[in-house]
Protein backbone atom coordinates (compact mmCIF):
# COMPACT_ATOMS: atom_id res chain seq x y z
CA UNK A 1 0.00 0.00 0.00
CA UNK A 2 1.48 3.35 -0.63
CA UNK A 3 0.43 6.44 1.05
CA UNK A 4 -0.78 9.07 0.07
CA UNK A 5 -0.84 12.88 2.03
CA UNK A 6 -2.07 14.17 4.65
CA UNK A 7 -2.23 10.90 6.30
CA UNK A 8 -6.22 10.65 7.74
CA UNK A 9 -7.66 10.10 11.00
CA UNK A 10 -7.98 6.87 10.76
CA UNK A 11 -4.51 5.89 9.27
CA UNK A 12 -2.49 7.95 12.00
CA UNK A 13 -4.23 9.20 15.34
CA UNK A 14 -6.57 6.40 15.51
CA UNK A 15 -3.92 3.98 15.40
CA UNK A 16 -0.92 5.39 17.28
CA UNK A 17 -2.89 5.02 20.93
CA UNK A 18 -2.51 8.44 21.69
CA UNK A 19 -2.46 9.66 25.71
CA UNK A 20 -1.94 13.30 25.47
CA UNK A 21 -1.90 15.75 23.18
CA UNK A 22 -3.45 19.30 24.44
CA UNK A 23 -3.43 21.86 22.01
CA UNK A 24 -1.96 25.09 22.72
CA UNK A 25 -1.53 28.47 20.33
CA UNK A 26 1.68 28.99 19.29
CA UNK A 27 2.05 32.81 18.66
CA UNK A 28 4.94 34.67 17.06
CA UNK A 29 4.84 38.15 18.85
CA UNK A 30 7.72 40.52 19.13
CA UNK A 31 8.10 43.26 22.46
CA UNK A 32 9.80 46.54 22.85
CA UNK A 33 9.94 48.12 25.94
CA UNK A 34 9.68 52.30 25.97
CA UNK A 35 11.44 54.69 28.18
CA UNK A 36 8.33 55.20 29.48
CA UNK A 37 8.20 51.67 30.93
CA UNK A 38 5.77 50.97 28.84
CA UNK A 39 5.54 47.87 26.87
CA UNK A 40 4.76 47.59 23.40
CA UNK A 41 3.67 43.90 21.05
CA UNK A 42 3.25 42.90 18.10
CA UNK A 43 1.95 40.11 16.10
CA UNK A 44 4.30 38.79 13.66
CA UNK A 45 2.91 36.21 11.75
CA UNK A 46 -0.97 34.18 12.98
CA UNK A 47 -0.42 31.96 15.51
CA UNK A 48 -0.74 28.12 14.74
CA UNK A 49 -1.80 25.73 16.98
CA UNK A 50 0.57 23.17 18.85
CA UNK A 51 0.59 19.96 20.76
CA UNK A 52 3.29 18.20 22.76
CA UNK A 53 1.99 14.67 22.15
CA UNK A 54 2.58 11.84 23.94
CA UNK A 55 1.64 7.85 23.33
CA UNK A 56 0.76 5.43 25.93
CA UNK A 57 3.27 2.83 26.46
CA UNK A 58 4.08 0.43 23.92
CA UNK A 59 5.51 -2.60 24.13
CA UNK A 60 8.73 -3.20 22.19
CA UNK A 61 7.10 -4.59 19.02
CA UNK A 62 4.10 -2.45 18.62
CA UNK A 63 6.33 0.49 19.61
CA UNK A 64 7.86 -0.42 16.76
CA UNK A 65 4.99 -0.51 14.39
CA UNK A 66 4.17 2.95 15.78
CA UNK A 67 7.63 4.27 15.20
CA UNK A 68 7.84 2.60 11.23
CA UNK A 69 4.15 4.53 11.24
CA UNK A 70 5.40 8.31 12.17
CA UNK A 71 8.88 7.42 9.84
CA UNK A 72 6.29 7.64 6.57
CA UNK A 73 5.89 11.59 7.30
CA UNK A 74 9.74 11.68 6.67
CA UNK A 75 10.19 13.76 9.58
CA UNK A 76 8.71 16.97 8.78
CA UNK A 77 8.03 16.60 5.62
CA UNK A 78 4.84 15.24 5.26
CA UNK A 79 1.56 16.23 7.31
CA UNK A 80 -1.20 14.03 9.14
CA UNK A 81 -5.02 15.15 10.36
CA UNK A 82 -4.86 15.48 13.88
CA UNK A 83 -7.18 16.46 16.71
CA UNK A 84 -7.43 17.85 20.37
CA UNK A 85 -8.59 14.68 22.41
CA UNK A 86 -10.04 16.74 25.09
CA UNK A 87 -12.21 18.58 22.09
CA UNK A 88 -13.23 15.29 20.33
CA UNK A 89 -16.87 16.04 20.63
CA UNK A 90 -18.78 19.48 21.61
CA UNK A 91 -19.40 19.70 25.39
CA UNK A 92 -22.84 18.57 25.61
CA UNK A 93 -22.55 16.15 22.86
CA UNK A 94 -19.98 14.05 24.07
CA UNK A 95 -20.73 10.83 21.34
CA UNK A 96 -21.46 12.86 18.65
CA UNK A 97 -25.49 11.55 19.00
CA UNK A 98 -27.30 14.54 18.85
CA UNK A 99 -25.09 16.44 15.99
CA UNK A 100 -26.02 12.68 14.06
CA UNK A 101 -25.06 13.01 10.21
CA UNK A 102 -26.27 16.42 9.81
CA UNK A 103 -23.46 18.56 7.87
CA UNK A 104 -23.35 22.25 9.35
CA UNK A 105 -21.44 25.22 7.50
CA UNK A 106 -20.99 28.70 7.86
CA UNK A 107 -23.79 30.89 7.18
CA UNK A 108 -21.97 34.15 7.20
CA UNK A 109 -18.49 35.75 8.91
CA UNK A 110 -18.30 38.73 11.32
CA UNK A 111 -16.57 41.96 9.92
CA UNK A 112 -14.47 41.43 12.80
CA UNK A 113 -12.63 38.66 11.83
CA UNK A 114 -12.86 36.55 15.00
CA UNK A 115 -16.62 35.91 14.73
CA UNK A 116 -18.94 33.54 12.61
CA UNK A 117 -22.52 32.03 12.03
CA UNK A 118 -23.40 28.54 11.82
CA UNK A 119 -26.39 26.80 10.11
CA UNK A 120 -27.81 23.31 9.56
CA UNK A 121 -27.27 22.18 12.85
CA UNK A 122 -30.09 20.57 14.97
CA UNK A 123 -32.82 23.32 16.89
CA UNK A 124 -31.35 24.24 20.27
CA UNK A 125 -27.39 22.46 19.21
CA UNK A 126 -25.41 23.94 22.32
CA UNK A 127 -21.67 24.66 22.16
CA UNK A 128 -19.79 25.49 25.26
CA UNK A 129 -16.99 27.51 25.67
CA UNK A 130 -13.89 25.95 24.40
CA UNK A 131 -15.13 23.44 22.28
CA UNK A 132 -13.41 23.43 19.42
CA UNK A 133 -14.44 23.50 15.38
CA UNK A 134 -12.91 23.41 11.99
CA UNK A 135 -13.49 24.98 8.58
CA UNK A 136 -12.68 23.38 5.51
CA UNK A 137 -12.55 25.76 2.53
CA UNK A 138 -10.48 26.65 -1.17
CA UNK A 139 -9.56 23.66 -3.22
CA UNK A 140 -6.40 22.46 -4.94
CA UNK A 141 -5.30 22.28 -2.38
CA UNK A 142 -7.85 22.28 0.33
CA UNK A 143 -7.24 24.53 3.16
CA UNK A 144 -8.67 23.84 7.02
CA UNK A 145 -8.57 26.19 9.95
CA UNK A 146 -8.75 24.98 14.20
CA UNK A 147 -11.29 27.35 16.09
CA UNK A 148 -11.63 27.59 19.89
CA UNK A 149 -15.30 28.82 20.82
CA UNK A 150 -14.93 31.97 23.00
CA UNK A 151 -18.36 31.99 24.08
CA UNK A 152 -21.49 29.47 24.20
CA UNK A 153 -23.82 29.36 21.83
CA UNK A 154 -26.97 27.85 20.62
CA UNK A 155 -28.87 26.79 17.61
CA UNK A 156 -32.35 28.99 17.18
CA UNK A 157 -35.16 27.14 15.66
CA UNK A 158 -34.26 26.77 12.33
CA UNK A 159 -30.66 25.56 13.13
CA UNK A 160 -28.75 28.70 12.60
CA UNK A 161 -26.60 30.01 15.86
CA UNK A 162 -26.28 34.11 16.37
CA UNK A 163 -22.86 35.18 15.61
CA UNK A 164 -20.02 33.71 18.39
CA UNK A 165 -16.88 34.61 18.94
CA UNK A 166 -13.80 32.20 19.32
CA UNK A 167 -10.04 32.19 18.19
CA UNK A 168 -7.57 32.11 16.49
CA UNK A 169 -9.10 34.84 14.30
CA UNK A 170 -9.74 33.68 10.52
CA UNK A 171 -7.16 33.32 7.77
CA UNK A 172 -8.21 35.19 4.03
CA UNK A 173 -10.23 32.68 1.96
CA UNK A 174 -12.75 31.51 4.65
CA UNK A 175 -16.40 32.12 2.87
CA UNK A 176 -20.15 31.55 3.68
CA UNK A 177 -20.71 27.85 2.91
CA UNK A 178 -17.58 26.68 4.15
CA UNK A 179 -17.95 23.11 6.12
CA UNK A 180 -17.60 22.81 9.53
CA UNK A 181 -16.41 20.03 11.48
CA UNK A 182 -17.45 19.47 15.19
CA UNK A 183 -16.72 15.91 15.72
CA UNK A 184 -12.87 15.38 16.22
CA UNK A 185 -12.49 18.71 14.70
CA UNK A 186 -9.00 18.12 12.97
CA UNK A 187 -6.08 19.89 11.04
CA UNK A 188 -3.41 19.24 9.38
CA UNK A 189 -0.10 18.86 11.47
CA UNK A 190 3.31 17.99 11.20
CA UNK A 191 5.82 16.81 13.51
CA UNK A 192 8.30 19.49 14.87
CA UNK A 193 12.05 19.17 13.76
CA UNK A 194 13.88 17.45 16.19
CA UNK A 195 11.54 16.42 18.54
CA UNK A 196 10.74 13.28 17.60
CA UNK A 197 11.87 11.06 21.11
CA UNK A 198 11.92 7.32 21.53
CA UNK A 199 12.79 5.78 25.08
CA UNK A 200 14.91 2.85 25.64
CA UNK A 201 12.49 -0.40 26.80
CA UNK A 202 11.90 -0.33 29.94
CA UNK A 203 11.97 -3.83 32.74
CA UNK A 204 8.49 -4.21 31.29
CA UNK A 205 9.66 -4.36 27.72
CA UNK A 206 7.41 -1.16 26.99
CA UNK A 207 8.87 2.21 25.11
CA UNK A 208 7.84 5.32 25.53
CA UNK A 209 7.15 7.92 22.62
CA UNK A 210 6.26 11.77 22.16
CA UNK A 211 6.52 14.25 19.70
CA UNK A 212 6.06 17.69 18.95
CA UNK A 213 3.11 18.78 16.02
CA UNK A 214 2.57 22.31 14.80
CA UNK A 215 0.16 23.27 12.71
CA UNK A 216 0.23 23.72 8.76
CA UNK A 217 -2.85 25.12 6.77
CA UNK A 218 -2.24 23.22 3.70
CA UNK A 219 -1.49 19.92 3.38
């Protein structure tokens, strides 16, 4: 079988046993102190999310299935879908159930940048502060943004929420009709340069492994 990338769900996070993996913003912000004493920032470039990830013990030959597994991205070359385990599901649908195979997407953006709209969910669909969501917009290639509600929010009647706000803000070519994922809400990651870490077996005969993925909006 040869693979093909971003590796999916199911042939690299569902199969590596993660433990850990909270994701963080990684920002890229300068400072400048004034004689004043005051201090001045800047944001250099958006932040991207980040997760220091870390696998459940392994014994010594399914560590090394895992480790033959993460050795396809060739380092940091090639990307996987990945997702926030503690964000797998919206707070008050924690299987998934009540979102069922309905397919919501964005019914309009705030002026603002950090704020959006969602339609064709279920009537009264409630999302909690810091559940999580992805868009999935543009094509050749497909681009996908991580969201972290700010606020909660419900569905009205006919599906549609008021406007929300969450972060990071939104990156130019997110549209109106733009899918949105709320189940294991993923995107696309790559491991981090050098931190890739393996442990010797242990007097169980089980290895230990973590890495490092940051965020890339294309594949």
């Amino acid at each position: 079988m040869a693979y093909s990338f971003p590796l999916s769900l199911a042939e690299f996070q569902d199969i590596i046993n993660v433990a850990a993996a909270p994701f963080r913003l990684q920002r890229s912000e300068e400072y400048s102190g004034l004689s004043s004493g005051q201090i001045l920032a800047d944001e250099m470039a958006p932040p991207l999310w980040s997760a220091p990830v870390r696998l459940f013990p392994a014994f010594h030959d399914d560590g090394l299935e895992t480790q033959a597994l993460i050795d396809t991205l060739d380092g940091s070359m090639q990307s996987f879908l990945f997702y926030d385990p503690r964000s797998a599901f919206p707070r008050h649908d924690p299987d998934g159930t009540l979102l069922g195979a309905v397919a919501p997407t964005v019914h309009s953006l705030g002026a603002d940048n950090k704020s959006i709209r969602i339609e064709g969910l279920p009537a009264g669909y409630r999302l909690s502060r810091g559940d999580m969501f992805a868009l999935r917009y543009g094509a050749d290639p497909e681009r996908r943004s991580l969201h972290r509600l700010s606020v909660p929010v419900e569905a009205g009647g006919t599906g549609q929420t008021p406007l929300f706000e969450f972060r990071p803000h939104l990156e130019t070519g997110a549209a109106a009709g733009a899918a949105v994922e709320l189940i294991k809400p993923a995107a696309y990651m790559r491991i981090m340069p050098g931190s890739l870490s393996v442990s010797e077996a242990d007097d169980f005969g089980t290895v230990s492994i973590a890495f490092t993925a940051i965020q890339r909006l294309v594949p």
